[in-house]
PDB file of N, CA and C in Angstrom:
ATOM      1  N   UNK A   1      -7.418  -7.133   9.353  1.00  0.00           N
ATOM      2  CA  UNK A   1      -7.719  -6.315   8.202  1.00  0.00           C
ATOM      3  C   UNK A   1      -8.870  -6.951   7.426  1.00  0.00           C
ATOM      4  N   UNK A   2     -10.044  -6.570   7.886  1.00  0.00           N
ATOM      5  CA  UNK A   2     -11.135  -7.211   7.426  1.00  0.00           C
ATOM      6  C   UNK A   2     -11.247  -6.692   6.121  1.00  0.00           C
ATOM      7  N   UNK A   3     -11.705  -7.241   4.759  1.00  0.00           N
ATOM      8  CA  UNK A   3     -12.099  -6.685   3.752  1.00  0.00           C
ATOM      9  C   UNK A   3     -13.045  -7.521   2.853  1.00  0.00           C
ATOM     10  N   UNK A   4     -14.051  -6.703   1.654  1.00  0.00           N
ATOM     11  CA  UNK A   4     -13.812  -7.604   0.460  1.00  0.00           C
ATOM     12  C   UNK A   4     -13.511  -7.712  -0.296  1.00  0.00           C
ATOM     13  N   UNK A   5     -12.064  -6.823  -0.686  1.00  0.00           N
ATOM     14  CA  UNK A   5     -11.123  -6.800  -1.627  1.00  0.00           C
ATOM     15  C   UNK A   5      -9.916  -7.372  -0.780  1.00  0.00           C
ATOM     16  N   UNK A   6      -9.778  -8.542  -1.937  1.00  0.00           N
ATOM     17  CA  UNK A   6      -8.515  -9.304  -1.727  1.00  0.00           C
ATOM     18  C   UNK A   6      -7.599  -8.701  -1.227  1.00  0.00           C
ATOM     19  N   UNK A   7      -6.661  -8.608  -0.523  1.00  0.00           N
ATOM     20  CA  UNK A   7      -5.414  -7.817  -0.034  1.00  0.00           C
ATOM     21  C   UNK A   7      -4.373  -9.333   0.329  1.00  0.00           C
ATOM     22  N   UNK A   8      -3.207  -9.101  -0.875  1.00  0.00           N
ATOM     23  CA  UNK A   8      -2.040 -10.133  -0.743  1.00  0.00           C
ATOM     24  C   UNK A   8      -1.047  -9.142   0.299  1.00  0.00           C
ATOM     25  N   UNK A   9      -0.291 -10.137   1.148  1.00  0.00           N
ATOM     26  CA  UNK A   9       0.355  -9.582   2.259  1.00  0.00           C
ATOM     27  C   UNK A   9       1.869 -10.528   1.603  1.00  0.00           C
ATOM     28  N   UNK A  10       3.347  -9.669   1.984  1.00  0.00           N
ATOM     29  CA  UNK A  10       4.660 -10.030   1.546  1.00  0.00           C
ATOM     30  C   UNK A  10       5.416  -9.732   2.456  1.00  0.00           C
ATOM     31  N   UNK A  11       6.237 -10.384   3.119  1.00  0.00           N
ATOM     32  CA  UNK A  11       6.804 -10.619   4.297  1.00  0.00           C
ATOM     33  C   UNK A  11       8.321  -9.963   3.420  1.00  0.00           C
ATOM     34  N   UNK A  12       8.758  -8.560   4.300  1.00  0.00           N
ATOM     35  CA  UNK A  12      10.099  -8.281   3.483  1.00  0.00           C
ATOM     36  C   UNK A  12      11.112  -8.481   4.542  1.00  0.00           C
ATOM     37  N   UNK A  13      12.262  -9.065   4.870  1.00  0.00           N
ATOM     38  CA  UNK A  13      12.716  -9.049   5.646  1.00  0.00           C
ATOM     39  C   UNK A  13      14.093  -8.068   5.800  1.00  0.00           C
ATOM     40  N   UNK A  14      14.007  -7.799   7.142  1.00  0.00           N
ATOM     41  CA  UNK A  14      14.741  -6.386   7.412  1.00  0.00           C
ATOM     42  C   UNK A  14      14.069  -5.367   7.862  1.00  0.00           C
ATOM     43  N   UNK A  15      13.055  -5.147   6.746  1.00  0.00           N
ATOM     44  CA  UNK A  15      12.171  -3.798   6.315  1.00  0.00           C
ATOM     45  C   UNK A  15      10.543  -4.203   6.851  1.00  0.00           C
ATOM     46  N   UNK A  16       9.711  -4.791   6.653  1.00  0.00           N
ATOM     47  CA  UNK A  16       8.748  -4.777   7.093  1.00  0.00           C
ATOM     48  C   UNK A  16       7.742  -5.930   6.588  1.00  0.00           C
ATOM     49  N   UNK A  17       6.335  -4.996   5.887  1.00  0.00           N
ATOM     50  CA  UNK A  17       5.797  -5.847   5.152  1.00  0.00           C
ATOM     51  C   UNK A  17       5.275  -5.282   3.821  1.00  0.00           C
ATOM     52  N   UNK A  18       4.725  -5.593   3.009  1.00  0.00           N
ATOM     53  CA  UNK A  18       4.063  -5.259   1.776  1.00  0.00           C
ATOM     54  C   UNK A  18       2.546  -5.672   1.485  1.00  0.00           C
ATOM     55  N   UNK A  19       1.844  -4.575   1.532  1.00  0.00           N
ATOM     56  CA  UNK A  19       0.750  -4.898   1.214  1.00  0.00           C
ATOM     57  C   UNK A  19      -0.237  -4.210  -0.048  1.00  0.00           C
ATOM     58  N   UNK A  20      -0.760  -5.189  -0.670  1.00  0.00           N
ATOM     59  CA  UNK A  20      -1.187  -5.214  -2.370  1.00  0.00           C
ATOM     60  C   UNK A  20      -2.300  -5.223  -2.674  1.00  0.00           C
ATOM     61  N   UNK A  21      -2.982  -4.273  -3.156  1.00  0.00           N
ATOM     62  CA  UNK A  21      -4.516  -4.397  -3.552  1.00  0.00           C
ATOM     63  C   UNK A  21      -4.685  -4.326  -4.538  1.00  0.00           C
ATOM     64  N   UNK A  22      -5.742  -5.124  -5.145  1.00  0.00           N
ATOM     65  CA  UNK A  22      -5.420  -4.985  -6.871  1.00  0.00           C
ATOM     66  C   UNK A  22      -6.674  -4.500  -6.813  1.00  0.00           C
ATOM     67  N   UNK A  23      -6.470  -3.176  -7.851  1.00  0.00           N
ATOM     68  CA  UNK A  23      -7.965  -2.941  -8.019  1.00  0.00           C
ATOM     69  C   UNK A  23      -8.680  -3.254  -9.334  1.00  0.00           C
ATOM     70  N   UNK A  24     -10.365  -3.100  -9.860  1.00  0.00           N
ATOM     71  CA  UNK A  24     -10.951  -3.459 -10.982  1.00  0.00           C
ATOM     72  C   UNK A  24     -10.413  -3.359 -11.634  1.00  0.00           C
ATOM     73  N   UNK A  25      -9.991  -1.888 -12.054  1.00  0.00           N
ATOM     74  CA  UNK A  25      -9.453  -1.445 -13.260  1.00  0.00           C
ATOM     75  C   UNK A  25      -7.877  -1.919 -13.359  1.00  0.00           C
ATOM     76  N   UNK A  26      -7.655  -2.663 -13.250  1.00  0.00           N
ATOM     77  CA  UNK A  26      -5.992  -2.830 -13.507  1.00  0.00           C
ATOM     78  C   UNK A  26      -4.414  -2.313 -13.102  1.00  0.00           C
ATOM     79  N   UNK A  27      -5.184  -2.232 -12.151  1.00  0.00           N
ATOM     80  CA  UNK A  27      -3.686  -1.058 -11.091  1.00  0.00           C
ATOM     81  C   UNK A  27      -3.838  -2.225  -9.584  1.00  0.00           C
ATOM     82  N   UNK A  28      -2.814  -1.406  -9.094  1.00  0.00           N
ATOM     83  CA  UNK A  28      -2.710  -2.590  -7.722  1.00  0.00           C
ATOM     84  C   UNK A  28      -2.054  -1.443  -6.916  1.00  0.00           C
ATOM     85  N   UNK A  29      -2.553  -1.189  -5.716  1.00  0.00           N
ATOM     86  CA  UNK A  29      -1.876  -0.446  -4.990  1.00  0.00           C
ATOM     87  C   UNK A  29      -1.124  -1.113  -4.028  1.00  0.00           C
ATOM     88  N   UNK A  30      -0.087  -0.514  -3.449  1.00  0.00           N
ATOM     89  CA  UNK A  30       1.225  -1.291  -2.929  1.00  0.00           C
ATOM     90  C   UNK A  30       1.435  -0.536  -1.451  1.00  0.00           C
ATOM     91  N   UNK A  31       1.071  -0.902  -0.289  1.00  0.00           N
ATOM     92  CA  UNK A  31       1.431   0.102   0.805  1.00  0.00           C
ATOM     93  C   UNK A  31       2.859  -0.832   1.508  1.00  0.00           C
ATOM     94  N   UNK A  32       3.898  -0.102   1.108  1.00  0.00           N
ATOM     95  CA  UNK A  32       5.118  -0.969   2.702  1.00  0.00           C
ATOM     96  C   UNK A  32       5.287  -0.371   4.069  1.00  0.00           C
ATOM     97  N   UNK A  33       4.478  -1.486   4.884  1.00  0.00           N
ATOM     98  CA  UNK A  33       4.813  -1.294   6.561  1.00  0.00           C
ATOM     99  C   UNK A  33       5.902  -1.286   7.021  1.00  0.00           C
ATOM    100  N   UNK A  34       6.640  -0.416   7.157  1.00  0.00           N
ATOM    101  CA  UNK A  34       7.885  -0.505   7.763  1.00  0.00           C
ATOM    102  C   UNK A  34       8.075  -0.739   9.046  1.00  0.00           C
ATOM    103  N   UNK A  35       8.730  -1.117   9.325  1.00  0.00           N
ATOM    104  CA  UNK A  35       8.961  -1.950  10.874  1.00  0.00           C
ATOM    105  C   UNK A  35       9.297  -0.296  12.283  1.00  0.00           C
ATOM    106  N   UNK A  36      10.029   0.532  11.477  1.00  0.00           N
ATOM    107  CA  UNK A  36       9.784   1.707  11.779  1.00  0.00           C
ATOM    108  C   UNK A  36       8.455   2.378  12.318  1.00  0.00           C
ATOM    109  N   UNK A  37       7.211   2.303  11.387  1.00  0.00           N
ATOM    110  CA  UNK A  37       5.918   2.911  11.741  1.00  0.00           C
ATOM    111  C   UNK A  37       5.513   3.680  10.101  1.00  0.00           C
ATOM    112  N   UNK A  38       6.823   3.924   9.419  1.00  0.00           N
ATOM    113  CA  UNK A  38       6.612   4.810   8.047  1.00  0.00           C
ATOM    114  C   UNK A  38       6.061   4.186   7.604  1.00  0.00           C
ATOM    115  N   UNK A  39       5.256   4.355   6.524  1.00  0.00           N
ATOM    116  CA  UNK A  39       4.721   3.729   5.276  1.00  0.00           C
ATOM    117  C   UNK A  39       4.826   4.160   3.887  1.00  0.00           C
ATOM    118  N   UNK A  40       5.100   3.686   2.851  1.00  0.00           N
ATOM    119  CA  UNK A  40       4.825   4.184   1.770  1.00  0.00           C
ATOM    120  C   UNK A  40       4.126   3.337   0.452  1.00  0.00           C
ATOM    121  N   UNK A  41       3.622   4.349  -0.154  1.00  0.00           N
ATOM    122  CA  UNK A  41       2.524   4.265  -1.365  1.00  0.00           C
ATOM    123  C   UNK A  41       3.044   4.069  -2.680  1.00  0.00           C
ATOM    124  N   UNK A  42       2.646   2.957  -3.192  1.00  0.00           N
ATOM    125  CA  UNK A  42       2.924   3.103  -4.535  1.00  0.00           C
ATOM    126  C   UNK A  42       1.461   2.432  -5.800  1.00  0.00           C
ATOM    127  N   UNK A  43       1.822   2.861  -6.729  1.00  0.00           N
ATOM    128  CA  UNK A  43       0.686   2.394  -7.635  1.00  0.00           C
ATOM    129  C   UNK A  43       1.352   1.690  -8.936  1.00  0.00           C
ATOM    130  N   UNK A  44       1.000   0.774  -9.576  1.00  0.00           N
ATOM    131  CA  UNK A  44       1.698  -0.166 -10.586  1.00  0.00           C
ATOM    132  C   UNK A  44       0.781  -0.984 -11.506  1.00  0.00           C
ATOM    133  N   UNK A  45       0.769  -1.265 -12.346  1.00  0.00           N
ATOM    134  CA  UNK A  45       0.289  -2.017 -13.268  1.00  0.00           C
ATOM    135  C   UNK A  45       0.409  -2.991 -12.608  1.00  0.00           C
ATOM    136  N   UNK A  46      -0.638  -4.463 -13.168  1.00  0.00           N
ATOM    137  CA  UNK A  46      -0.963  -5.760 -12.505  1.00  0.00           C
ATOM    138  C   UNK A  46       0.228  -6.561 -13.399  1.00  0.00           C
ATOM    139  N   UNK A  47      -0.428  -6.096 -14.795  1.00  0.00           N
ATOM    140  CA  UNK A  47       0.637  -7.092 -15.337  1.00  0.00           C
ATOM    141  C   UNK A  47       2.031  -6.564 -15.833  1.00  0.00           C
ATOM    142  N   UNK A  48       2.678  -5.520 -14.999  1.00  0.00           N
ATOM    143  CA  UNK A  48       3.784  -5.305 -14.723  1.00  0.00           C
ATOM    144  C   UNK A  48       4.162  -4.022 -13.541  1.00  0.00           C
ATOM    145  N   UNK A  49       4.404  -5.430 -12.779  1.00  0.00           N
ATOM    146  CA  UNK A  49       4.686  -4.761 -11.461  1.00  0.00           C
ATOM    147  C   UNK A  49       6.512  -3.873 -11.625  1.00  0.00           C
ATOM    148  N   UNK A  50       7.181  -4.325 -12.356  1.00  0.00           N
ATOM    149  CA  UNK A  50       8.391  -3.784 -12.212  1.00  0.00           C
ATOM    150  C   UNK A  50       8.536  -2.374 -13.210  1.00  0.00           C
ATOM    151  N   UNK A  51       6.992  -1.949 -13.511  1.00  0.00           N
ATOM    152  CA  UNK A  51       6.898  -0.113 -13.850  1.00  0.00           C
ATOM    153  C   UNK A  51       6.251   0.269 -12.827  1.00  0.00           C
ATOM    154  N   UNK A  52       6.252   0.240 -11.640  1.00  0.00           N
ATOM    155  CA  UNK A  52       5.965   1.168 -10.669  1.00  0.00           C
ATOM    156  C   UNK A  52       6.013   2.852 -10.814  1.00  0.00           C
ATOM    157  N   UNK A  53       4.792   3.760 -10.750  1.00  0.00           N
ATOM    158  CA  UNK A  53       5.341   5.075 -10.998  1.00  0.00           C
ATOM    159  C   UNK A  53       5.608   5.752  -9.376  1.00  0.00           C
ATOM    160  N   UNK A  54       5.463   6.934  -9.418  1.00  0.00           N
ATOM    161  CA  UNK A  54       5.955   7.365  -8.148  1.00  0.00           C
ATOM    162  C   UNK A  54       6.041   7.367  -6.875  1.00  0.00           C
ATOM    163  N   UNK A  55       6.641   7.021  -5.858  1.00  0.00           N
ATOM    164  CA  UNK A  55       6.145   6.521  -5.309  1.00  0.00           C
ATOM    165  C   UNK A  55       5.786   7.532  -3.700  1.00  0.00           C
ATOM    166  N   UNK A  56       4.984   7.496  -2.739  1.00  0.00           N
ATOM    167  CA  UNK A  56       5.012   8.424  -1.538  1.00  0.00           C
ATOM    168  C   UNK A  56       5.612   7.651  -0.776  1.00  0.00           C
ATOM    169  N   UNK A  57       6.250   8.638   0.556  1.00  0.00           N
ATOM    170  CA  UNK A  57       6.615   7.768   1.896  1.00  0.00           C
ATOM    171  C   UNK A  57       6.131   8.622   2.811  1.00  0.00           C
ATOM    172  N   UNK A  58       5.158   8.083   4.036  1.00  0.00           N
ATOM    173  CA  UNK A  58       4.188   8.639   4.621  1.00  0.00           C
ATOM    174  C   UNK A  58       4.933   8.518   6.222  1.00  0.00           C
ATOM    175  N   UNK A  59       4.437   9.311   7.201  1.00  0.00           N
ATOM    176  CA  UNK A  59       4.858   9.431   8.649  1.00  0.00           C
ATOM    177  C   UNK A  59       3.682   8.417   8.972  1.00  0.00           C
ATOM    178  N   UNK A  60       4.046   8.089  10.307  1.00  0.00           N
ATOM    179  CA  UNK A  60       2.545   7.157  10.804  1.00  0.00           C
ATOM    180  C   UNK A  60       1.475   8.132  10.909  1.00  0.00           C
ATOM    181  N   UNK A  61       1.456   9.352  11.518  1.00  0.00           N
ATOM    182  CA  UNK A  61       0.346  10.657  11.547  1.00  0.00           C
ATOM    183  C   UNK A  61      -0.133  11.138  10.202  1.00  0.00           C
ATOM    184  N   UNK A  62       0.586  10.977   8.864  1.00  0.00           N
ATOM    185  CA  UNK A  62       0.304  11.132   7.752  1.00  0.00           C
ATOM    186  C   UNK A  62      -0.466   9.707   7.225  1.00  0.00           C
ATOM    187  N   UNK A  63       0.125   8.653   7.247  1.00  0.00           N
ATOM    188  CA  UNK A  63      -0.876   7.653   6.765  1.00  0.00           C
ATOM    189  C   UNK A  63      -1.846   7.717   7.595  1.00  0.00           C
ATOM    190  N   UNK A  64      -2.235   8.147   8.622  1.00  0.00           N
ATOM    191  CA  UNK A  64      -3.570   8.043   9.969  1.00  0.00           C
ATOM    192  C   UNK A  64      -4.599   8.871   9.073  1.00  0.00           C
ATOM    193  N   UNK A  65      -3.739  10.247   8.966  1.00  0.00           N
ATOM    194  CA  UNK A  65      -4.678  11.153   8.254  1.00  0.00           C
ATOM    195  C   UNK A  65      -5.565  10.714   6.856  1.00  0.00           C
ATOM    196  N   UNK A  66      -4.494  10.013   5.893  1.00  0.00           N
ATOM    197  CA  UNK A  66      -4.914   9.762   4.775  1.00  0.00           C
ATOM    198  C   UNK A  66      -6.130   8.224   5.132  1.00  0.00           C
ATOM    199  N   UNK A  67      -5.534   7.749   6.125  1.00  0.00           N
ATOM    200  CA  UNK A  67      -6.392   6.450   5.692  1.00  0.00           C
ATOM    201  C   UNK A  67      -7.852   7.321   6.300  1.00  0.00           C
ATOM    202  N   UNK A  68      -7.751   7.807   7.293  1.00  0.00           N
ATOM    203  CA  UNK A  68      -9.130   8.687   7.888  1.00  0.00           C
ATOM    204  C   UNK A  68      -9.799   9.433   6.562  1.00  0.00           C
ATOM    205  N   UNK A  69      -9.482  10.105   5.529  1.00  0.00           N
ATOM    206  CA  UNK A  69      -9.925  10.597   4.475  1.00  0.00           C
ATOM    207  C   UNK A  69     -10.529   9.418   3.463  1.00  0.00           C
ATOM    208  N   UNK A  70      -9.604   8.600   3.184  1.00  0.00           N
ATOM    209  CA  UNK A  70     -10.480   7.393   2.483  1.00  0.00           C
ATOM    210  C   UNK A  70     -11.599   6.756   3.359  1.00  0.00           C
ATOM    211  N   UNK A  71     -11.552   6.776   4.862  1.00  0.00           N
ATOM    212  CA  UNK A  71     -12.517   5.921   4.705  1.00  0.00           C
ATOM    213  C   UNK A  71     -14.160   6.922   5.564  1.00  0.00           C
ATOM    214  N   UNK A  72     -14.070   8.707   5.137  1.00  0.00           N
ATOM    215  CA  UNK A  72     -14.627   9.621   5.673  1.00  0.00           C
ATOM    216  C   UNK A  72     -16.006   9.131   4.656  1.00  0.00           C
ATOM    217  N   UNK A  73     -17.752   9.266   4.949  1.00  0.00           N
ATOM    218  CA  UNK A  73     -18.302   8.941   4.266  1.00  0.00           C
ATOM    219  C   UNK A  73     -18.881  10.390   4.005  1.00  0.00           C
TER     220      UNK A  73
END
């Protein structure tokens, strides 16, 4: 996962993994890899991660799609 935005990685056990992007403005996006193939989305404040607002849970063909849209130029 090449980048140049930092991306912290969280080892969940059972369930998968967690992965965290913090962006400029003060939000951090949260994707969990599920060991399954699902994924889901969440968005949260930096300096409080435990108000998370809503959150998505994506199919692997649905996160394919979405990540293909973010990264369409």
């Amino acid at each position: 996962m090449a980048s140049q935005v930092p991306i912290t990685s969280t080892p969940l056990p059972g369930i998968g993994t967690q992965y965290t992007l913090k962006t400029q403005g003060g939000r951090a996006l949260s994707i969990v890899a599920a060991r399954d193939g699902r994924r889901s989305l969440a968005i949260f404040e930096i300096d409080d991660p435990d108000a998370c607002g809503p959150g998505v849970r994506l199919t692997p063909a649905e996160a394919a799609a979405l990540a293909e849209l973010l990264t369409e130029d």
